[in-house]
C-alpha atoms as a PDB file:
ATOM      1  CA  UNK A   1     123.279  79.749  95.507  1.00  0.00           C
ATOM      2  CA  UNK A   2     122.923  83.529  95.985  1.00  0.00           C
ATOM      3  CA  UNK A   3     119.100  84.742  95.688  1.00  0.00           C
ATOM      4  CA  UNK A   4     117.549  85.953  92.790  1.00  0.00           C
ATOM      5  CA  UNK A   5     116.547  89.516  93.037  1.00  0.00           C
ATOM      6  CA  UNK A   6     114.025  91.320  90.846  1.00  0.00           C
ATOM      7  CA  UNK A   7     113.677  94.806  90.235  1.00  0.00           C
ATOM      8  CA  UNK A   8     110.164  96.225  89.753  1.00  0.00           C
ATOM      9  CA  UNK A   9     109.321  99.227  88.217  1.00  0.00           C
ATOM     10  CA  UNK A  10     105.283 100.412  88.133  1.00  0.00           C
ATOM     11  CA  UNK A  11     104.786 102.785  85.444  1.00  0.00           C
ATOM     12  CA  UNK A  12     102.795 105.586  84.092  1.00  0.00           C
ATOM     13  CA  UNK A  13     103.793 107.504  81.438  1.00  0.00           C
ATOM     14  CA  UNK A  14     107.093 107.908  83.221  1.00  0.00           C
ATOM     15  CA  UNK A  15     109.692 109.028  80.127  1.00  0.00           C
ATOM     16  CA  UNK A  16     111.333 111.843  82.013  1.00  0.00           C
ATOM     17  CA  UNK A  17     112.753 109.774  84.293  1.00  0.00           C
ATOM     18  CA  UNK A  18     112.844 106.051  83.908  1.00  0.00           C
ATOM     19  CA  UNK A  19     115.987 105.836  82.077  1.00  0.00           C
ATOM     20  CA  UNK A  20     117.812 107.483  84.473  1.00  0.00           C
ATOM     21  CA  UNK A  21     115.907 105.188  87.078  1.00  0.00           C
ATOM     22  CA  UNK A  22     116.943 101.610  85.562  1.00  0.00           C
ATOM     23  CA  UNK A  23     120.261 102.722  85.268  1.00  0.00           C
ATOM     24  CA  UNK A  24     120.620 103.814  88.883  1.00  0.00           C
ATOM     25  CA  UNK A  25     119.272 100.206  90.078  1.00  0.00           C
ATOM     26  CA  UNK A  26     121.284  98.321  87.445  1.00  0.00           C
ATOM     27  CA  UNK A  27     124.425 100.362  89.484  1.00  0.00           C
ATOM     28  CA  UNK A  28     123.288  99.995  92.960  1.00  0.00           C
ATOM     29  CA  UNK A  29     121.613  95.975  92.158  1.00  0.00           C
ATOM     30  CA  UNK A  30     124.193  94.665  88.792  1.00  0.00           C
ATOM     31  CA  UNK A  31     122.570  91.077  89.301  1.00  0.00           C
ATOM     32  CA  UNK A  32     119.141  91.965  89.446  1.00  0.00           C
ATOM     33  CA  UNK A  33     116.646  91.744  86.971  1.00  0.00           C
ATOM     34  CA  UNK A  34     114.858  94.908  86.136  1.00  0.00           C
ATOM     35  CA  UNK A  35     111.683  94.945  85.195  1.00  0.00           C
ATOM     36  CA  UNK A  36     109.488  97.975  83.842  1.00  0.00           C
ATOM     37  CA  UNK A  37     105.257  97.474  83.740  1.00  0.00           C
ATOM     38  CA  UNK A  38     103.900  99.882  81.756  1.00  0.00           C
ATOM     39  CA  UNK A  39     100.759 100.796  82.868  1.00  0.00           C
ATOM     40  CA  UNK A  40      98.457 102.037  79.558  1.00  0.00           C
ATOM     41  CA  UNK A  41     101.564 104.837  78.852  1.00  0.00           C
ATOM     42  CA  UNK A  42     100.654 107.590  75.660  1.00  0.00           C
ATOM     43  CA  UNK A  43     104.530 108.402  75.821  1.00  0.00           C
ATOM     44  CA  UNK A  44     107.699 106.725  75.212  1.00  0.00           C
ATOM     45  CA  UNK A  45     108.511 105.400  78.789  1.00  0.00           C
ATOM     46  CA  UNK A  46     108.225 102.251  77.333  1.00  0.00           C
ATOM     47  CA  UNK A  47     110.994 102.432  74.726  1.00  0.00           C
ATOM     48  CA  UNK A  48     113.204 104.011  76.679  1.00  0.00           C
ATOM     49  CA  UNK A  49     112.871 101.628  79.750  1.00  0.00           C
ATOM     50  CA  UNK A  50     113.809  98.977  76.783  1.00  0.00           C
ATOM     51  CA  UNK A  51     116.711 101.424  75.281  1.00  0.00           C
ATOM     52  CA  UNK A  52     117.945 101.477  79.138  1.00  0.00           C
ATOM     53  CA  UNK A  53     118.267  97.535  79.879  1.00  0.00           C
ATOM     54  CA  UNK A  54     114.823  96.824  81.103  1.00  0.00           C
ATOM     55  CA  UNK A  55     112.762  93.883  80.461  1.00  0.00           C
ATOM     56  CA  UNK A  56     109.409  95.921  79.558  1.00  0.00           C
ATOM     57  CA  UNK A  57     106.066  93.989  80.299  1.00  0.00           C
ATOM     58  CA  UNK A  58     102.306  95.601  80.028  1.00  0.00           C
ATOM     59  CA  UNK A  59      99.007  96.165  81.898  1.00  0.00           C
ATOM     60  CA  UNK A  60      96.609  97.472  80.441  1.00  0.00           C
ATOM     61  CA  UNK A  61      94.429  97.584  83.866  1.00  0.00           C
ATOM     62  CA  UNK A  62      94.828 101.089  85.002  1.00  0.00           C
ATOM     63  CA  UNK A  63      96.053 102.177  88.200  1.00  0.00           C
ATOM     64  CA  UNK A  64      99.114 100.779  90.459  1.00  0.00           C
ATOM     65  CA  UNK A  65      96.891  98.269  92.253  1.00  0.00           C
ATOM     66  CA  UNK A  66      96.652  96.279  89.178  1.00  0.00           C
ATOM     67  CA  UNK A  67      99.983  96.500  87.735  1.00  0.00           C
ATOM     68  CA  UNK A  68     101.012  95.686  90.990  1.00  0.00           C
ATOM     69  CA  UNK A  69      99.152  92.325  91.500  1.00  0.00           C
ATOM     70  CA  UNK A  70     100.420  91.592  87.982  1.00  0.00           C
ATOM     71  CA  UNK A  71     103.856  92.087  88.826  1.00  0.00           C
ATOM     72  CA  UNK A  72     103.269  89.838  91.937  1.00  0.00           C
ATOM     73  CA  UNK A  73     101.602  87.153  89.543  1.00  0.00           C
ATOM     74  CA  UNK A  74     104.398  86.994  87.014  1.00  0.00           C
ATOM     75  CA  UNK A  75     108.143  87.613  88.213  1.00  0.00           C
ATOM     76  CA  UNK A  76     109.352  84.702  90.406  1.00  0.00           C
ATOM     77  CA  UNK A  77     112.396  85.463  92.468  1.00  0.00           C
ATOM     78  CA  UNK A  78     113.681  85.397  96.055  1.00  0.00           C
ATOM     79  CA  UNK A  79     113.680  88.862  96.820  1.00  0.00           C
ATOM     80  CA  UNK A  80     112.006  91.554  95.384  1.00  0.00           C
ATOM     81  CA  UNK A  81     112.621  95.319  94.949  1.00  0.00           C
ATOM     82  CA  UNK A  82     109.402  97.331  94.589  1.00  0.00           C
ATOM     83  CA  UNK A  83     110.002 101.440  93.464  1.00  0.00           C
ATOM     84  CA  UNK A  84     108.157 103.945  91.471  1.00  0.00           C
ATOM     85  CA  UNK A  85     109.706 104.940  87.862  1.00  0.00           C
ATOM     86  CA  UNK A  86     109.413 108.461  88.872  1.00  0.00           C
ATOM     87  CA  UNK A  87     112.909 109.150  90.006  1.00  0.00           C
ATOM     88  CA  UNK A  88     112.331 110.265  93.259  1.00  0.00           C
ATOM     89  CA  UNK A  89     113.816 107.195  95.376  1.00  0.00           C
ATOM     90  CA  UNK A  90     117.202 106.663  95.767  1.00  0.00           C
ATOM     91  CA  UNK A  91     118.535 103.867  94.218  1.00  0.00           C
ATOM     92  CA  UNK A  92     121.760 103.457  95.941  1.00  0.00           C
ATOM     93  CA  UNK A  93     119.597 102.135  99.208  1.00  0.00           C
ATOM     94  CA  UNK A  94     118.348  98.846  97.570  1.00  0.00           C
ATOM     95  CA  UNK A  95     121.509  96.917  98.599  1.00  0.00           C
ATOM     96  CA  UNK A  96     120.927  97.699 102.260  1.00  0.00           C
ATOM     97  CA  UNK A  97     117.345  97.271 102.488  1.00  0.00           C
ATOM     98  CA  UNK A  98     118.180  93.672 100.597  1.00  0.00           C
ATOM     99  CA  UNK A  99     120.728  92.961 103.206  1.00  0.00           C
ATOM    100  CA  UNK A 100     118.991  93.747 106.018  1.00  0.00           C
ATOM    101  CA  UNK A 101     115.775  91.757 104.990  1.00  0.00           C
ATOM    102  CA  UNK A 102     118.162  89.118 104.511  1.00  0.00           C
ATOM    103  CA  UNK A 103     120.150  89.504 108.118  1.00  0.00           C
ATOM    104  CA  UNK A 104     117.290  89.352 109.487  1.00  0.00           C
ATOM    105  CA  UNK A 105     115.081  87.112 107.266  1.00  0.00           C
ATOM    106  CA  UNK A 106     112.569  89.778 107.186  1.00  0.00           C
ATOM    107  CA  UNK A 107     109.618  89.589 104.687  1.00  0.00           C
ATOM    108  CA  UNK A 108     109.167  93.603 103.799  1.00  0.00           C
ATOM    109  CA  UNK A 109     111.173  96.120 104.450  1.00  0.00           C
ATOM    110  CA  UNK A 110     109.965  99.919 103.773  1.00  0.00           C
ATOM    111  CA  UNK A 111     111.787 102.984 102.924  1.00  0.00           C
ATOM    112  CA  UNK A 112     110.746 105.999 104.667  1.00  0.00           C
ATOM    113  CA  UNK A 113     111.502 108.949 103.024  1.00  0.00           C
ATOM    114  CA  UNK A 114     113.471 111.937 103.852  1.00  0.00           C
ATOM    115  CA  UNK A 115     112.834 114.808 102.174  1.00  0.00           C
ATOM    116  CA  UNK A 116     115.432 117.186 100.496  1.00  0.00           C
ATOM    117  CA  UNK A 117     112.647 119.695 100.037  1.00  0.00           C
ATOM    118  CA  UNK A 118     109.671 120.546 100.595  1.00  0.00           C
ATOM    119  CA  UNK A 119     108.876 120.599  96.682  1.00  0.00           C
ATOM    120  CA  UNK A 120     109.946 116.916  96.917  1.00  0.00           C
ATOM    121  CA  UNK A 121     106.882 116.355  99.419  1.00  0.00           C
ATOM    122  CA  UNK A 122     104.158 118.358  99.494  1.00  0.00           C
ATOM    123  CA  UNK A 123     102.850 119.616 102.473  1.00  0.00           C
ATOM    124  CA  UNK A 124      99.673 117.632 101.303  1.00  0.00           C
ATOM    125  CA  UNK A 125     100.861 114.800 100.633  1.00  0.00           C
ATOM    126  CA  UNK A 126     103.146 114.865 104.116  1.00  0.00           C
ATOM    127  CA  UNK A 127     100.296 115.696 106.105  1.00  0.00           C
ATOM    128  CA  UNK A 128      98.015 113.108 104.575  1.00  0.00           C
ATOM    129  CA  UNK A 129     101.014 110.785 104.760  1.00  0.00           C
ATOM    130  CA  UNK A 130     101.648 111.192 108.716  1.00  0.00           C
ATOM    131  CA  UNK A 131      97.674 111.129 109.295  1.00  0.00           C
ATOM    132  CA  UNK A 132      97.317 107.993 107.187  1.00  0.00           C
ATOM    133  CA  UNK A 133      99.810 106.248 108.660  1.00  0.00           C
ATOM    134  CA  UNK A 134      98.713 106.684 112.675  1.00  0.00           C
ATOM    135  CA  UNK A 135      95.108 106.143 111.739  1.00  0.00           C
ATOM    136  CA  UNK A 136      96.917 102.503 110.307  1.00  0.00           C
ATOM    137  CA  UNK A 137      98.906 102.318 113.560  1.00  0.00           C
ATOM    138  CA  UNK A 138      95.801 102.635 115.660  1.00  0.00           C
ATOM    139  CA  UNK A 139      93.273 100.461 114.241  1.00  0.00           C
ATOM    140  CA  UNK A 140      96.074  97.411 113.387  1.00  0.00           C
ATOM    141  CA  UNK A 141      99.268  98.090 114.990  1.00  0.00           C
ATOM    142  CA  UNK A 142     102.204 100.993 114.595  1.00  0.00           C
ATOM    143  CA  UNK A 143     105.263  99.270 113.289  1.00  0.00           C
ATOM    144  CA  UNK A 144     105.773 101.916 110.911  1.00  0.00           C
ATOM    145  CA  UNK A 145     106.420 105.633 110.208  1.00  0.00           C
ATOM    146  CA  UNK A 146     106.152 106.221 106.224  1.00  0.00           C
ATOM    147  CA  UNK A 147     103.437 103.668 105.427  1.00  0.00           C
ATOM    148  CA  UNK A 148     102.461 104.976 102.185  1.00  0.00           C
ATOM    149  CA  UNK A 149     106.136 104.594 100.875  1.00  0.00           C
ATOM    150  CA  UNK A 150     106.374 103.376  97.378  1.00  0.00           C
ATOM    151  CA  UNK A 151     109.686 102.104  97.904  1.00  0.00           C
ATOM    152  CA  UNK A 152     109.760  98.422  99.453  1.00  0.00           C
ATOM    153  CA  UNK A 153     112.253  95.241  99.034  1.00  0.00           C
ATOM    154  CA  UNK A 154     109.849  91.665 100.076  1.00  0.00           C
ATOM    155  CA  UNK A 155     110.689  88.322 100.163  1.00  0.00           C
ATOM    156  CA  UNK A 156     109.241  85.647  98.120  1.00  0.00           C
ATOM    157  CA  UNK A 157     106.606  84.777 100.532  1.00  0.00           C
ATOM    158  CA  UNK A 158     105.132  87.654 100.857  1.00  0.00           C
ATOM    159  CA  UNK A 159     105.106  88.282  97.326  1.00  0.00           C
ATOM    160  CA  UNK A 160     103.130  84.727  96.887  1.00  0.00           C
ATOM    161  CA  UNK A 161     101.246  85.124 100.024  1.00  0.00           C
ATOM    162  CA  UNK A 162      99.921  87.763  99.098  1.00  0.00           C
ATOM    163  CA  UNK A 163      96.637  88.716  97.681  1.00  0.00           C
ATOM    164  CA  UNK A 164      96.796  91.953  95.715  1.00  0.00           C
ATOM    165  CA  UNK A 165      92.925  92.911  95.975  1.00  0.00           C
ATOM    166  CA  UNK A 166      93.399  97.264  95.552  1.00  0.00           C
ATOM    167  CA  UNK A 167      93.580  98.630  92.234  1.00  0.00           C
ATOM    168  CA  UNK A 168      95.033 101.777  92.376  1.00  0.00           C
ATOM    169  CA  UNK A 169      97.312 104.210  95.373  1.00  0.00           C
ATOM    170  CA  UNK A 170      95.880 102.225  98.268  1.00  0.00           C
ATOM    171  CA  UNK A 171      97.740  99.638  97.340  1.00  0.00           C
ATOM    172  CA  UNK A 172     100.643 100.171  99.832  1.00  0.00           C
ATOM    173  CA  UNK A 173      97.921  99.883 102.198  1.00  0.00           C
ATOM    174  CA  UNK A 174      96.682  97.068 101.745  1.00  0.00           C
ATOM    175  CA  UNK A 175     100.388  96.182 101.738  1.00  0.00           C
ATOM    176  CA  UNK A 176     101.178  96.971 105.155  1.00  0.00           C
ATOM    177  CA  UNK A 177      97.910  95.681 106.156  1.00  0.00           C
ATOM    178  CA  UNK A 178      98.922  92.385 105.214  1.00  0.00           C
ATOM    179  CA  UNK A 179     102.127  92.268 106.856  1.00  0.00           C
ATOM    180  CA  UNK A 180     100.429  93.711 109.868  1.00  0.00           C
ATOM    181  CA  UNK A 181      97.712  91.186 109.754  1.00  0.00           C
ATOM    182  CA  UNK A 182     100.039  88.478 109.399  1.00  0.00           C
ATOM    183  CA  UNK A 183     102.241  89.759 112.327  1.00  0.00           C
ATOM    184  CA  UNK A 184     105.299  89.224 109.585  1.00  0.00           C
ATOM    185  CA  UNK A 185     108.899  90.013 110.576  1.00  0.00           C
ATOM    186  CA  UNK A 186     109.247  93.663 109.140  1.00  0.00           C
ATOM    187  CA  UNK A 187     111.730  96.542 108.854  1.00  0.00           C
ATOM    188  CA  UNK A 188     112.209 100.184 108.017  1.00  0.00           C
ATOM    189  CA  UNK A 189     115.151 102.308 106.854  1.00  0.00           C
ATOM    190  CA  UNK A 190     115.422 105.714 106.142  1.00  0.00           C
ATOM    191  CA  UNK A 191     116.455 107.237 102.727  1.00  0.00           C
ATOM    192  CA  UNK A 192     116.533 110.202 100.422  1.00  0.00           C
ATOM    193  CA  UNK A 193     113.048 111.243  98.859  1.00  0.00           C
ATOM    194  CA  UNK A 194     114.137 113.869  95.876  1.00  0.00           C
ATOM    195  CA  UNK A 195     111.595 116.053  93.807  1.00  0.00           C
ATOM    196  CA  UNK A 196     110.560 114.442  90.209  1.00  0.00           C
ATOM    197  CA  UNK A 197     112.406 115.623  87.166  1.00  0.00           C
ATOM    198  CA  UNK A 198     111.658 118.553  85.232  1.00  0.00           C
ATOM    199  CA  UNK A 199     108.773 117.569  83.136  1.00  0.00           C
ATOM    200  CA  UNK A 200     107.417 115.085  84.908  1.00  0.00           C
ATOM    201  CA  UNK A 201     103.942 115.483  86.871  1.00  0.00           C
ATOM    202  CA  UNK A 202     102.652 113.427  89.635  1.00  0.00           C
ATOM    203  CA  UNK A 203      99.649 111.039  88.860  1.00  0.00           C
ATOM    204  CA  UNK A 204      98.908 111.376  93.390  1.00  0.00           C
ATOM    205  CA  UNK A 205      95.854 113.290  93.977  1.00  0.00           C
ATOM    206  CA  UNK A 206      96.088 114.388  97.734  1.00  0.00           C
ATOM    207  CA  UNK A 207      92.479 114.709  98.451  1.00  0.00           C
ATOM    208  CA  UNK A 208      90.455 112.078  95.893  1.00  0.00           C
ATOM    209  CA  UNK A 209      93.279 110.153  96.125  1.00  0.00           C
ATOM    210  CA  UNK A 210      93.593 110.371 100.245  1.00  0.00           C
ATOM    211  CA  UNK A 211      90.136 109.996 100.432  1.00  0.00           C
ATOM    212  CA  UNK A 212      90.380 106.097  98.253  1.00  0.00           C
ATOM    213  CA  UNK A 213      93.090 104.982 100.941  1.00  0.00           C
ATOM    214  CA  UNK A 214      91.196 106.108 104.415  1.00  0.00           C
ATOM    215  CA  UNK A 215      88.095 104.409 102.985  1.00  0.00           C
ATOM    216  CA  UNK A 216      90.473 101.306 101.955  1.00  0.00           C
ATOM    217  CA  UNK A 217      91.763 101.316 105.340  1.00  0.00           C
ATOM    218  CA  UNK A 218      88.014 101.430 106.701  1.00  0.00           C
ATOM    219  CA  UNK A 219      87.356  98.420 104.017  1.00  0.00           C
ATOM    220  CA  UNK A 220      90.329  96.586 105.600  1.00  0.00           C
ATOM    221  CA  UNK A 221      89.791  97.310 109.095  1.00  0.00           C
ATOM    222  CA  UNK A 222      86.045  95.789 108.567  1.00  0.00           C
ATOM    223  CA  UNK A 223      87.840  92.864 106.952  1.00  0.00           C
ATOM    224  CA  UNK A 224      90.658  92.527 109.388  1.00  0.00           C
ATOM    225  CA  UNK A 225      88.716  93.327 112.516  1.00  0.00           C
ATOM    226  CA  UNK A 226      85.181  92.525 112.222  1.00  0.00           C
ATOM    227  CA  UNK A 227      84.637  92.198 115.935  1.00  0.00           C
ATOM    228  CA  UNK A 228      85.885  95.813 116.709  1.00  0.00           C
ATOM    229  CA  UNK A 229      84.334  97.334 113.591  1.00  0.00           C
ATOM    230  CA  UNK A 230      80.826  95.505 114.269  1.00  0.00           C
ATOM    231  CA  UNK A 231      81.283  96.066 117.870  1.00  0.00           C
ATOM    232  CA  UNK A 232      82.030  99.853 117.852  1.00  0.00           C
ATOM    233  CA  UNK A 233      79.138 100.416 115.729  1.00  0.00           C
ATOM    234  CA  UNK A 234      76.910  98.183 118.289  1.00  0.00           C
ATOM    235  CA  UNK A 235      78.124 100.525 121.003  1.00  0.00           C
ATOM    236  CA  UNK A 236      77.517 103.831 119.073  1.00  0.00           C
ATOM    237  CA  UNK A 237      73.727 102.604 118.148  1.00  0.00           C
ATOM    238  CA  UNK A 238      73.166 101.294 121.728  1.00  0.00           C
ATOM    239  CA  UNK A 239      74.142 104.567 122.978  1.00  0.00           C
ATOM    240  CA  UNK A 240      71.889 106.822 121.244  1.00  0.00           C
ATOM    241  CA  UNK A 241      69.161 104.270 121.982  1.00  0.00           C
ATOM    242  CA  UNK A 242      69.827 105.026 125.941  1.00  0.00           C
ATOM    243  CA  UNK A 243      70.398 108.264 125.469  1.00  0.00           C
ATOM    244  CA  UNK A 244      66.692 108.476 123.580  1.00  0.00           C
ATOM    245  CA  UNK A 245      65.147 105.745 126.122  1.00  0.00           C
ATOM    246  CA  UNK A 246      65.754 108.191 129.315  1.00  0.00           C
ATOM    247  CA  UNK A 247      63.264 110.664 129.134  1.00  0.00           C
ATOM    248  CA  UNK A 248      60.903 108.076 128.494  1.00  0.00           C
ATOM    249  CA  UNK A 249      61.517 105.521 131.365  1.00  0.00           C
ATOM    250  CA  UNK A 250      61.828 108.466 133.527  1.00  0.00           C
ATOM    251  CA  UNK A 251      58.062 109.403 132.563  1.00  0.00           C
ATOM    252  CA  UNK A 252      57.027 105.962 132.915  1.00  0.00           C
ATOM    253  CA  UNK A 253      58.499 105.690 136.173  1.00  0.00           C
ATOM    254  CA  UNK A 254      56.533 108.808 137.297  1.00  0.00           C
ATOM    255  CA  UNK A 255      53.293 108.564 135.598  1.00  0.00           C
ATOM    256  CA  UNK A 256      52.993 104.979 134.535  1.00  0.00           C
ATOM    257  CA  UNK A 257      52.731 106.353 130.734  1.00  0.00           C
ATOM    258  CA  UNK A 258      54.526 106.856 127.825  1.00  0.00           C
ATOM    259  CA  UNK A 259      53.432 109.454 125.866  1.00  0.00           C
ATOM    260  CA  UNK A 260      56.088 109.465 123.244  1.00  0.00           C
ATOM    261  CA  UNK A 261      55.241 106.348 121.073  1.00  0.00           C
ATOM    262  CA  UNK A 262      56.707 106.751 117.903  1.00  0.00           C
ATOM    263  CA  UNK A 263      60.016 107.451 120.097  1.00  0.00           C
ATOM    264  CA  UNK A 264      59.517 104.469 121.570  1.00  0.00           C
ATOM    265  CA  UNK A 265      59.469 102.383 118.707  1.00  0.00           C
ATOM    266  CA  UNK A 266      62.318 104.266 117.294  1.00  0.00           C
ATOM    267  CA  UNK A 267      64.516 103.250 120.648  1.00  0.00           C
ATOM    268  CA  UNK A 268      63.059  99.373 119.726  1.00  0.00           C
ATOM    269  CA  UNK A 269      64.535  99.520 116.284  1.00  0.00           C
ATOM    270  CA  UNK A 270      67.862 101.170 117.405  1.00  0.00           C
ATOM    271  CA  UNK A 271      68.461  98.586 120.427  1.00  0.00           C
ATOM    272  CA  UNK A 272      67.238  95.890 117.447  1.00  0.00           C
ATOM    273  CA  UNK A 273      70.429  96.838 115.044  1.00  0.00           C
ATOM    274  CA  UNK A 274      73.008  97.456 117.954  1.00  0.00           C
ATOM    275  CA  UNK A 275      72.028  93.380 119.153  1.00  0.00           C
ATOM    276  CA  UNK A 276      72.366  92.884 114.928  1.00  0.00           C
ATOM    277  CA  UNK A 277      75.536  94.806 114.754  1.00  0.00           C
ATOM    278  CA  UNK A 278      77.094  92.866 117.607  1.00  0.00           C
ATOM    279  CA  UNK A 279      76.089  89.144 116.812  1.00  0.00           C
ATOM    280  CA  UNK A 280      77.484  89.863 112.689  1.00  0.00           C
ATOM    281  CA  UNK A 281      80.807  91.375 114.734  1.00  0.00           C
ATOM    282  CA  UNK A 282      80.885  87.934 116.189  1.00  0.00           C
ATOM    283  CA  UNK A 283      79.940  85.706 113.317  1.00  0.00           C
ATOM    284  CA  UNK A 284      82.118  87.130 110.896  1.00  0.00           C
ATOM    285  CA  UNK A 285      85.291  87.172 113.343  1.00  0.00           C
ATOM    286  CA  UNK A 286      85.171  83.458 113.555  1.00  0.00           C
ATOM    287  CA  UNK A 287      84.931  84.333 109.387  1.00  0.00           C
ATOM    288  CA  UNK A 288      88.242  86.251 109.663  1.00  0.00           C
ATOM    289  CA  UNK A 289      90.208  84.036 111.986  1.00  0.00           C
ATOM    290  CA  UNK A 290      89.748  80.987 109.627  1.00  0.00           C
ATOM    291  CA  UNK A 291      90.876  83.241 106.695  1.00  0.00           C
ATOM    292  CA  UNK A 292      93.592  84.803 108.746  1.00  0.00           C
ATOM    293  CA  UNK A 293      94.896  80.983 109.366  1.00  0.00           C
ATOM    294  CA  UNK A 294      94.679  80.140 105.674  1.00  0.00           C
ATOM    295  CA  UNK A 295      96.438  82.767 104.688  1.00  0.00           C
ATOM    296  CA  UNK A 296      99.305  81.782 107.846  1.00  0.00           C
ATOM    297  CA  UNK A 297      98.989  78.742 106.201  1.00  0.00           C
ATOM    298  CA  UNK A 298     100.016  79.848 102.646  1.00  0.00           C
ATOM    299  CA  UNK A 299     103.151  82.381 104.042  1.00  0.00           C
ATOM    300  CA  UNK A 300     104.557  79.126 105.853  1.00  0.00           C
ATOM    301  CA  UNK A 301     104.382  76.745 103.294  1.00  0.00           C
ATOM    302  CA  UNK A 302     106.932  79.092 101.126  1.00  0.00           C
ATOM    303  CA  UNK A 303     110.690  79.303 102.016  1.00  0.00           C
ATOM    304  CA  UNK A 304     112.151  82.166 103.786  1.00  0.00           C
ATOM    305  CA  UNK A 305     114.483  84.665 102.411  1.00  0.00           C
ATOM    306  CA  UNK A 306     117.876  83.268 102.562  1.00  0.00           C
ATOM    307  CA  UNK A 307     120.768  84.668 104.517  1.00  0.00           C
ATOM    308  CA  UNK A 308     123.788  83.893 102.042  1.00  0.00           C
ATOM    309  CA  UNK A 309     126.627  84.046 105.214  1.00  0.00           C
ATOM    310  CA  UNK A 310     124.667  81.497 106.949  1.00  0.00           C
ATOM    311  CA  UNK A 311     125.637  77.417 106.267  1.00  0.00           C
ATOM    312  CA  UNK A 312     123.647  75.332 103.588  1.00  0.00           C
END
């Protein structure tokens, strides 16, 4: 039996383009099922995803984190083809990001975009991009170069497995935090990133919006990695309190006074939340591992993506 693919298209007031958008992946993908999630729309990018072949569904939830998690919740397929309605991806790369995640029974693969020009990605936006992405790569692991990508095929257990918690850009965050956290089987091609059609205006925000991911990565990194995030904070607190603490035990040393109290008890109540910090780094990482194996758990009770060339 060949797998089911699915087609998902997160939209927001998206008419410029999205006909031109379900027609390209009903080329590139003629067995998939499209589907178009309107997300709260005041134009007609809902009627003409419908007038184009789509199977149109609604959030009402604003932002791409929730439409998102909804699409997760309702479509069941094997694999799954996550792009923005914007008409900026290229289409015509679907089939090999499907076959490689299904060569190599991967469960995400993400398209990292090459730029035609620079109009097609801001400066902004590429700068954020690249700085976003190593600040990812440090704190959980670089197995990717365009992490904020909004182009992505999954398999079906990732797509169950996984918990959809953002509601809005940082959402391919939390994304590739997942697969990171996970240590899932992963890939990355590269493809064509085009500018948006005449008309059409970009719902990204490079600072607020930049701003919402690095704290979501912060979020997830105090999720993810209590110990280090607890930890690094008892460090930085028990430094200071040394670094305070000197002058004093080096006049108590030579007169046998301190003269500084207040100091004193300021150093107390630093060295206090530094032990604090530490011991909640260590509680809650016993916290994360047993979520960490539940969700392991989940992802291997669900079949992998099948390789159609392989027997049975």
């Amino acid at each position: 039996m060949p797998n089911r693919i699915a087609v998902l298209l997160p939209c927001h007031n998206e008419e410029v383009a999205i006909e031109d958008v379900v027609r390209a992946f009903r080329a590139a993908l003629p067995d998939a099922a499209i589907y178009v999630y309107d997300n709260n729309s005041t134009d007609g990018t809902a009627a003409r995803a419908a007038g184009a072949g789509a199977v149109v569904r609604h959030e009402s939830l604003r932002g791409k984190g929730n439409v998102v998690r909804r699409m997760f919740a309702d479509v069941d397929a094997d694999i799954y083809v996550m792009c923005d309605g914007d008409g900026t991806y290229d289409a015509a790369a679907a089939p090999a990001m499907i076959a490689r995640l299904a060569a190599e029974r991967l469960d995400m693969v993400v398209c990292a975009r090459i730029a035609d020009a620079d109009a097609a990605y801001r400066t902004g936006h590429r700068f954020g991009n690249f700085t976003l992405t190593a600040v990812v790569g440090r704190l959980f692991g670089s197995r990717f170069t365009d992490m904020l990508s909004g182009y992505r095929a999954f398999s079906r257990r990732f797509v169950k497995s996984f918990p959809a918690l953002a509601s809005g850009f940082e959402i391919e965050t939390e994304l590739t935090v997942h697969a990171l956290e996970l240590k899932m089987p992963v890939g990355e091609i590269e493809a064509p990133y085009a500018s948006r059609p005449e008309g059409s205006a970009s719902k990204l925000s490079t600072w607020s919006d930049g701003l919402r991911i690095l704290a979501a990565i912060l979020f997830l990194f105090k999720e993810v990695r209590p110990f280090r995030f607890f930890g690094a904070m008892s460090l930085l607190l028990a430094l200071a309190g040394i670094i305070l603490a000197y002058p004093l035990v080096a006049t108590y040393l030579a007169t046998g006074l301190v003269p500084r109290l207040p100091t004193a008890v300021l150093v107390t109540g630093i060295m206090l939340l530094a032990s604090m910090a530490l011991v909640c780094g260590i509680i809650l990482d016993t916290v994360s591992r047993g979520r960490r194996e539940a969700k392991r758990l989940r992802y291997l009770a669900l079949n992998p993506v099948r390789n159609e060339t392989d027997p049975g």
